[in-house]
Every structure is written in structure tokens, then in C-alpha cells.
PDB file of N, CA and C in Angstrom:
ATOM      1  N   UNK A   1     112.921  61.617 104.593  1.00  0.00           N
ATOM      2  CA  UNK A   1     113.215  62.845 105.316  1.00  0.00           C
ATOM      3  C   UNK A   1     113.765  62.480 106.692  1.00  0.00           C
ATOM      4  N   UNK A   2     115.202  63.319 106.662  1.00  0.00           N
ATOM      5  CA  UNK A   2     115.423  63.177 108.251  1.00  0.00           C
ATOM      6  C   UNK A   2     114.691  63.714 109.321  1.00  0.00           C
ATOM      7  N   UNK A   3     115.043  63.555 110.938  1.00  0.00           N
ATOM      8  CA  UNK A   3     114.162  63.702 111.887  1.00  0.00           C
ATOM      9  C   UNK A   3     114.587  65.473 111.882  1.00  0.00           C
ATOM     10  N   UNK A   4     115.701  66.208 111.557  1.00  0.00           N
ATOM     11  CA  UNK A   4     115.805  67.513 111.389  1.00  0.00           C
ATOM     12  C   UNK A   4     115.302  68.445 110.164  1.00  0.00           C
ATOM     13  N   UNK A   5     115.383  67.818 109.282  1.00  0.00           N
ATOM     14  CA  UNK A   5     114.364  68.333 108.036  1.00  0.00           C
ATOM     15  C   UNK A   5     112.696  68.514 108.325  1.00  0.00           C
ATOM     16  N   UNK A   6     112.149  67.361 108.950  1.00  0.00           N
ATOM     17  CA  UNK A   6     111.139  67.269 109.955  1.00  0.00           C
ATOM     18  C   UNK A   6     110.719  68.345 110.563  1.00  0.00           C
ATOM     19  N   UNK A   7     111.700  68.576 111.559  1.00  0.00           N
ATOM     20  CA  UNK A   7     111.620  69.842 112.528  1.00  0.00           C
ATOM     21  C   UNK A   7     111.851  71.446 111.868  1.00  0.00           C
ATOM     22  N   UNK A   8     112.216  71.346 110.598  1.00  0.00           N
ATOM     23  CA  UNK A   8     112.281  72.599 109.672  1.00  0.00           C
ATOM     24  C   UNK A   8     111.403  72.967 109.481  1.00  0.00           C
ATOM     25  N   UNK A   9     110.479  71.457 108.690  1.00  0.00           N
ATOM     26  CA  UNK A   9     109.581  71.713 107.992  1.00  0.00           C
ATOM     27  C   UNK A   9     108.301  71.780 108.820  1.00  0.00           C
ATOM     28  N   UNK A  10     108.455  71.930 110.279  1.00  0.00           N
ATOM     29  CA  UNK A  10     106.998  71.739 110.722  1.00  0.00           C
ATOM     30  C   UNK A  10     107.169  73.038 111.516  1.00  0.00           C
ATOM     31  N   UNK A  11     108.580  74.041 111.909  1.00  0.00           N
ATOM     32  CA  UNK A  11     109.072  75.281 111.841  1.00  0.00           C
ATOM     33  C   UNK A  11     108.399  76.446 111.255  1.00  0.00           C
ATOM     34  N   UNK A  12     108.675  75.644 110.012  1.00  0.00           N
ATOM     35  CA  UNK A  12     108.151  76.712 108.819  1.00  0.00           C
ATOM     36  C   UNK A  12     106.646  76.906 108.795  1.00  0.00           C
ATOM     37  N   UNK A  13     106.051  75.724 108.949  1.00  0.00           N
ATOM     38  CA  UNK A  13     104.828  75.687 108.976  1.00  0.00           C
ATOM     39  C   UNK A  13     103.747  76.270 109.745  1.00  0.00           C
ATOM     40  N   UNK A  14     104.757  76.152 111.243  1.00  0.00           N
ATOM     41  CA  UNK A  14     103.539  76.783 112.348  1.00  0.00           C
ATOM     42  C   UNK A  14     104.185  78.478 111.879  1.00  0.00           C
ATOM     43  N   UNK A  15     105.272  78.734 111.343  1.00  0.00           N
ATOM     44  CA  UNK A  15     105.615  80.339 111.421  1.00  0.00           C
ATOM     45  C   UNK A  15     104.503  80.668 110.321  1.00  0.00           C
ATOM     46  N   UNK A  16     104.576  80.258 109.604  1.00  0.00           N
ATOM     47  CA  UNK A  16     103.306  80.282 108.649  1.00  0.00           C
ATOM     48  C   UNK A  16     102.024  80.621 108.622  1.00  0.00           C
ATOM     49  N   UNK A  17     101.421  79.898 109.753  1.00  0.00           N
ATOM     50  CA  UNK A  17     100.345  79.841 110.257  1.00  0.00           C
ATOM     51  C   UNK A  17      99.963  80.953 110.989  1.00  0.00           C
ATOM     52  N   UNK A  18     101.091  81.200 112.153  1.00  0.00           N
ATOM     53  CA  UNK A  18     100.794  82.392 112.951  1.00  0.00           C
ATOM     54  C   UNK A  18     101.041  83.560 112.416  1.00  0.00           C
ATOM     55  N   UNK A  19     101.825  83.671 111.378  1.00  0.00           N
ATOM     56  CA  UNK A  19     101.529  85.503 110.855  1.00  0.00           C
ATOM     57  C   UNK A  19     100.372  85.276 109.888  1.00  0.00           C
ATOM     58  N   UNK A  20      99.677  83.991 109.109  1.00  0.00           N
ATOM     59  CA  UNK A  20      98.757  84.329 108.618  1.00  0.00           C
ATOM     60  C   UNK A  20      97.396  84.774 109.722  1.00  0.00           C
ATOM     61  N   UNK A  21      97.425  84.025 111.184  1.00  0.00           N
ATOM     62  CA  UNK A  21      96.592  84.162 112.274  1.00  0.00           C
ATOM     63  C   UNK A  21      97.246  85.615 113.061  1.00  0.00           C
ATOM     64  N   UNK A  22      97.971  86.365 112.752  1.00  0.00           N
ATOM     65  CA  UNK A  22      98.195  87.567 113.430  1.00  0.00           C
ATOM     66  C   UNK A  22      98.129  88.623 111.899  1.00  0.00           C
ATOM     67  N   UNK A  23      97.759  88.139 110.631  1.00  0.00           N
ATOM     68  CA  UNK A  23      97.478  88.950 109.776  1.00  0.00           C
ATOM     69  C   UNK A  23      96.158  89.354 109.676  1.00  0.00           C
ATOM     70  N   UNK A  24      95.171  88.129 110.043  1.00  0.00           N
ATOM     71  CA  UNK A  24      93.940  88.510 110.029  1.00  0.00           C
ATOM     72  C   UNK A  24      93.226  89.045 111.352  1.00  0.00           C
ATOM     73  N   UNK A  25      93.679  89.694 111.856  1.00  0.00           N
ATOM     74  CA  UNK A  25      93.459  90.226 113.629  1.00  0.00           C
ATOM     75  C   UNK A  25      93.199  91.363 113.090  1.00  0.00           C
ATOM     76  N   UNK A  26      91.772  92.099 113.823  1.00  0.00           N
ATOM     77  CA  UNK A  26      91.389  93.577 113.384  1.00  0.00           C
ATOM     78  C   UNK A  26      92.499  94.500 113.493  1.00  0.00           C
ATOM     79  N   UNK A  27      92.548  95.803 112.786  1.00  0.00           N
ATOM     80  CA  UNK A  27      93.601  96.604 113.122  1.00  0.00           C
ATOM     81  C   UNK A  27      93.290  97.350 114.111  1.00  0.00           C
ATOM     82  N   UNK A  28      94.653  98.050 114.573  1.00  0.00           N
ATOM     83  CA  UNK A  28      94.312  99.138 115.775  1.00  0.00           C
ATOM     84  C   UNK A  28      93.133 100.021 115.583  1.00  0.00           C
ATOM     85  N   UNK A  29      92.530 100.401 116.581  1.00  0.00           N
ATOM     86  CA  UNK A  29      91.717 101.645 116.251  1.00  0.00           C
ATOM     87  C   UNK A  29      92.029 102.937 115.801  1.00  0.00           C
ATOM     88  N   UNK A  30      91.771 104.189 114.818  1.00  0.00           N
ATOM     89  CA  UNK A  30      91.919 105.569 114.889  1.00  0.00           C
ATOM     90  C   UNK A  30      92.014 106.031 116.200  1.00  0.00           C
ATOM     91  N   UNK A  31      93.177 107.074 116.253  1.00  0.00           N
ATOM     92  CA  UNK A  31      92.728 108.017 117.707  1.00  0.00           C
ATOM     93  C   UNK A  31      91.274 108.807 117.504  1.00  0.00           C
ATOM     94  N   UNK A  32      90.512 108.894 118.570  1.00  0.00           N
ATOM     95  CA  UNK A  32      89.414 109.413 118.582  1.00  0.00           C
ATOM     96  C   UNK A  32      89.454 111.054 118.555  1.00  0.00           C
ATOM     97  N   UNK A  33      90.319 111.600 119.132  1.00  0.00           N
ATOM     98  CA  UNK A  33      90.520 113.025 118.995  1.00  0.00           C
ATOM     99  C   UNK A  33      90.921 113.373 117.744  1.00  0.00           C
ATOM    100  N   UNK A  34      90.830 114.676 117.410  1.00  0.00           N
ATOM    101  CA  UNK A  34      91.508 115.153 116.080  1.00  0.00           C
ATOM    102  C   UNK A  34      93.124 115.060 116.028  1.00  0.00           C
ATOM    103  N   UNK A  35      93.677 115.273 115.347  1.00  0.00           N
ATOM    104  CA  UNK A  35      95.147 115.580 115.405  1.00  0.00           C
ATOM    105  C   UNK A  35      95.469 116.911 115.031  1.00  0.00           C
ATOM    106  N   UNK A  36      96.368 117.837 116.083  1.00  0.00           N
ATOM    107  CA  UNK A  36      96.424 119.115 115.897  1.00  0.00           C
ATOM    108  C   UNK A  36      97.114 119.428 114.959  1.00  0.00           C
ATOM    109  N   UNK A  37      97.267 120.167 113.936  1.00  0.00           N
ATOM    110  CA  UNK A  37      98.152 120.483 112.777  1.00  0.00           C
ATOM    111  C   UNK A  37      98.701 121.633 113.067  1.00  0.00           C
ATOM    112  N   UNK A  38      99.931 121.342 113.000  1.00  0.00           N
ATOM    113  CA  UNK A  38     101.390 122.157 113.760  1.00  0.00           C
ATOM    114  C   UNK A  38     101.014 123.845 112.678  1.00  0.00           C
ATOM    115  N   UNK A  39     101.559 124.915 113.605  1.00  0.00           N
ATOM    116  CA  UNK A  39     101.567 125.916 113.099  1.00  0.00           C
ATOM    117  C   UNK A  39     102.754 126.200 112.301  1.00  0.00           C
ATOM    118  N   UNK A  40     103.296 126.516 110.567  1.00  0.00           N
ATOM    119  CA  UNK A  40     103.568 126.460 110.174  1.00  0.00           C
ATOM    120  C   UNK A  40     104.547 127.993 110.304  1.00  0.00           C
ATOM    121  N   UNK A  41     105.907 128.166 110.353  1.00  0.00           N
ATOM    122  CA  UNK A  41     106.606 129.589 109.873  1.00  0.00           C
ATOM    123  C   UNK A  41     106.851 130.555 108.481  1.00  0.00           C
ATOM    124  N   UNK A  42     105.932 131.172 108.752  1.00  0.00           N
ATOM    125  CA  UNK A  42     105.972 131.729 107.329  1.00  0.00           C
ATOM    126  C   UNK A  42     107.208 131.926 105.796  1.00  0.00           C
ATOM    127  N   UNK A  43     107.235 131.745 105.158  1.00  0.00           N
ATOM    128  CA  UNK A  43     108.200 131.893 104.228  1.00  0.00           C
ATOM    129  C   UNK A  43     108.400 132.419 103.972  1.00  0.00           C
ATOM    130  N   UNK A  44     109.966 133.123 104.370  1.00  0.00           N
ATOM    131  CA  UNK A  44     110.284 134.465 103.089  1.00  0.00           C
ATOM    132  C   UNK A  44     111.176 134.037 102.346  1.00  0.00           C
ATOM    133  N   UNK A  45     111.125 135.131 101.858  1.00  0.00           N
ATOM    134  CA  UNK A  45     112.253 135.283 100.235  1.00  0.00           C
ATOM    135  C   UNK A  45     113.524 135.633 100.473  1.00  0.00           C
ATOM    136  N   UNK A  46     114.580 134.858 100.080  1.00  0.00           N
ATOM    137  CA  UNK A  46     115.953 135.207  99.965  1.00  0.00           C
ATOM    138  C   UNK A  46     116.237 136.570  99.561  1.00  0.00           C
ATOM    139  N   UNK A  47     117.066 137.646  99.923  1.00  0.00           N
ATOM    140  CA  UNK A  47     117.288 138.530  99.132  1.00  0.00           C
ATOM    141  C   UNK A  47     117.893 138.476  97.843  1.00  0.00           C
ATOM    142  N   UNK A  48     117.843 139.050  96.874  1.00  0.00           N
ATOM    143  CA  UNK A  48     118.175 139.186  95.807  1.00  0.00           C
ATOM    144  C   UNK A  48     119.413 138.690  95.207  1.00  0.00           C
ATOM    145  N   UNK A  49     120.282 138.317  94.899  1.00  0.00           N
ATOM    146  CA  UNK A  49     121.444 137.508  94.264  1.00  0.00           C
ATOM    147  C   UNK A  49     122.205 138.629  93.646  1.00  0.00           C
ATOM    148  N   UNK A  50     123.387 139.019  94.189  1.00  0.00           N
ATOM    149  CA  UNK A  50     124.026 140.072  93.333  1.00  0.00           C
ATOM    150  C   UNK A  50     124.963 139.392  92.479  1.00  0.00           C
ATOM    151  N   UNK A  51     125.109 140.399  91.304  1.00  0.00           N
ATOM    152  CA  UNK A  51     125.742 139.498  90.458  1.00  0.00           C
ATOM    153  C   UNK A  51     127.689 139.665  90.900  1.00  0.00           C
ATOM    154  N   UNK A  52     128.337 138.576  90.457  1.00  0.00           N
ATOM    155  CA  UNK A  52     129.730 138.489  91.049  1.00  0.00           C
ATOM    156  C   UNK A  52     130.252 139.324  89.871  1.00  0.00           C
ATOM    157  N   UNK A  53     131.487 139.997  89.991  1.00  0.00           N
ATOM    158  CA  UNK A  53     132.759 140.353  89.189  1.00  0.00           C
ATOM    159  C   UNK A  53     133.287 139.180  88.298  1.00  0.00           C
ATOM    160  N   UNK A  54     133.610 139.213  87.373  1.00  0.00           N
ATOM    161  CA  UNK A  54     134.229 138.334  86.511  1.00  0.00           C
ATOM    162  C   UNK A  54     135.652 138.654  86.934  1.00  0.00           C
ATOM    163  N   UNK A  55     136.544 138.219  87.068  1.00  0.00           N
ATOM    164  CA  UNK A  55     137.966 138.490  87.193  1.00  0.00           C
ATOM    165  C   UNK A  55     138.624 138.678  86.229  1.00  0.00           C
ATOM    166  N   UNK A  56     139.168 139.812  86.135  1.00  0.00           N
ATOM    167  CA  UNK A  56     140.479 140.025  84.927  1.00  0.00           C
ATOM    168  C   UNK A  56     141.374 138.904  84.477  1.00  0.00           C
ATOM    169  N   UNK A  57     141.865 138.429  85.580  1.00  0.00           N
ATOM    170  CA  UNK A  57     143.239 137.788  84.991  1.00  0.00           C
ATOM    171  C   UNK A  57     142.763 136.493  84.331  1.00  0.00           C
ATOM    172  N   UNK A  58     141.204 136.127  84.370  1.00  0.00           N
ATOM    173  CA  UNK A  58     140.740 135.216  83.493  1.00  0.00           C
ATOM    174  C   UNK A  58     141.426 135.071  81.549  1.00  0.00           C
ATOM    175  N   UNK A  59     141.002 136.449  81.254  1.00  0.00           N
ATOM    176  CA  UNK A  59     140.416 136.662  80.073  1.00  0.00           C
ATOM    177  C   UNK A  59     139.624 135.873  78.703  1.00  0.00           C
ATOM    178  N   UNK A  60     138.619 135.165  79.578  1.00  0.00           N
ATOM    179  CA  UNK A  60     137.972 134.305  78.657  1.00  0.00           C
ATOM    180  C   UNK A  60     136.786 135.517  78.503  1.00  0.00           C
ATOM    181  N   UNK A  61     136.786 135.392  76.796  1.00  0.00           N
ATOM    182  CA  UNK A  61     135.766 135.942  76.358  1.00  0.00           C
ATOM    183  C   UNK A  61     134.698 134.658  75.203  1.00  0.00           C
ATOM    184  N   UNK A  62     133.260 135.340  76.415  1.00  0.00           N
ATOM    185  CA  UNK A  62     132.272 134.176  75.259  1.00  0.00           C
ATOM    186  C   UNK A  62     131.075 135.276  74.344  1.00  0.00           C
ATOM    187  N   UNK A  63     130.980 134.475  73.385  1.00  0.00           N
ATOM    188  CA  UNK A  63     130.194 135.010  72.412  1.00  0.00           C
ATOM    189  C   UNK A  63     128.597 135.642  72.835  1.00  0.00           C
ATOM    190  N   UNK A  64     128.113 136.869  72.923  1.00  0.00           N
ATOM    191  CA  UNK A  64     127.140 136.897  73.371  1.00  0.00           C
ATOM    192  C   UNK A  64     125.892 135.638  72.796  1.00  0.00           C
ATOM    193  N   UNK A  65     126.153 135.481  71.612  1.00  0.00           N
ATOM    194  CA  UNK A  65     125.058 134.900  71.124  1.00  0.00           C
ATOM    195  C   UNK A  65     125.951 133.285  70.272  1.00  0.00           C
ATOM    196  N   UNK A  66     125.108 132.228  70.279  1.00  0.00           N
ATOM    197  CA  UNK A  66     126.020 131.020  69.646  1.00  0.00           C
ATOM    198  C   UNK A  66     126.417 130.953  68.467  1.00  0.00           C
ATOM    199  N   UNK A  67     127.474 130.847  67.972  1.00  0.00           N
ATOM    200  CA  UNK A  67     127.591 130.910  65.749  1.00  0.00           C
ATOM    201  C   UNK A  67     126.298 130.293  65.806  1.00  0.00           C
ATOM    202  N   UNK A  68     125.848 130.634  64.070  1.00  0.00           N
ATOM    203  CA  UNK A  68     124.887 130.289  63.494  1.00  0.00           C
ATOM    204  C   UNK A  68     125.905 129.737  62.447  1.00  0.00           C
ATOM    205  N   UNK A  69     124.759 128.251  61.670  1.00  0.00           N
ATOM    206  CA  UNK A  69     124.927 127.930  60.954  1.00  0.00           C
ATOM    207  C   UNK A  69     124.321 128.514  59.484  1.00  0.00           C
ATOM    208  N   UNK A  70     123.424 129.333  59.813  1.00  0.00           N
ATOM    209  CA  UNK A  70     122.988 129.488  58.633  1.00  0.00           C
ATOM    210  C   UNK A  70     123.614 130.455  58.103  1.00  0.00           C
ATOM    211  N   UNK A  71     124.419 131.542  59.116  1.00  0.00           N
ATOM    212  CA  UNK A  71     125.166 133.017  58.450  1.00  0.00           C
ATOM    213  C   UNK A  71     126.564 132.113  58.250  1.00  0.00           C
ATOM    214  N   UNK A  72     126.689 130.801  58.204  1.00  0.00           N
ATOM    215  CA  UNK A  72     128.185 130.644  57.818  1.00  0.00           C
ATOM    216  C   UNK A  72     129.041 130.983  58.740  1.00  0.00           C
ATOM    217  N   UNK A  73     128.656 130.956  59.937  1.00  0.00           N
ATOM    218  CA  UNK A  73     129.733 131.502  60.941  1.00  0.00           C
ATOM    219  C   UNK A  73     130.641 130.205  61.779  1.00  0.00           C
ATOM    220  N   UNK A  74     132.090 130.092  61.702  1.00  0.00           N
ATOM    221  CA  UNK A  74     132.947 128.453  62.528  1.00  0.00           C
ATOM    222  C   UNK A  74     132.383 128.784  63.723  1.00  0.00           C
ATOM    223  N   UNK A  75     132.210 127.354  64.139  1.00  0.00           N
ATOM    224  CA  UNK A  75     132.420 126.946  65.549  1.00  0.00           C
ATOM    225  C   UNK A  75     133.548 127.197  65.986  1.00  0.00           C
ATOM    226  N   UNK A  76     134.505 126.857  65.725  1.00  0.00           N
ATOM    227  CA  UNK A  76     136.011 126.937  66.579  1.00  0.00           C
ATOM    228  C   UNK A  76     136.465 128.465  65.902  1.00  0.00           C
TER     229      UNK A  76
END
């Protein structure tokens, strides 16, 4: 081993060391007071959804209900 591989490896080692020695350090304390819980704005309801116009110059017409296969009715 070179004298810089050396210095990697003894790098690595103390980084090693100190987050395992700053992992085992008690944790912070709880705040001692309560924590206030924010007053919330009540929810309302969207008004109602009107339904849109279909446009004429479309003229796509769909089937109220899907063919059935069993009355023998085409898909296309």
C-alpha cells in the first residue's frame, strides 16, 4: 500500500468512527410545552355542476345502452 492509499484508508476510518460516536449521543429532548394545533377552516361544498350543452354541429350520437351480445346486436 502506498503512503496515499494509507491516508484514505485511515480517512475512512476515523469518518467511520465519528458518525458511529455521534450516532450513539442521546437525542434531543421533546419540547416541554404542548404544541398548539392550528385552527382549521371549515369546508364547504362546491356548488353543484351544471350540466354543459352538447353542441350541434358535433352530431355524434351514442347508444344509450352498450350492444348486447346475447340479443345479437353488431358492435360496429
Amino acid at each position: 500500500m502506498n503512503a496515499r492509499t494509507q491516508r484514505l484508508a485511515a480517512l475512512f476510518v476515523f469518518l467511520g468512527l465519528s458518525l458511529l460516536l455521534f450516532a450513539c449521543t442521546n437525542p434531543q429532548p421533546l419540547p416541554t410545552a404542548p404544541t398548539p394545533i392550528p385552527t382549521l377552516q371549515p369546508a364547504t361544498m362546491p356548488p353543484p355542476a351544471t350540466p354543459t350543452a352538447r353542441p350541434e354541429f358535433l352530431n355524434i350520437r351514442y347508444p344509450e345502452t352498450p350492444p348486447s351480445a346475447v340479443a345479437a346486436q353488431p358492435l360496429y
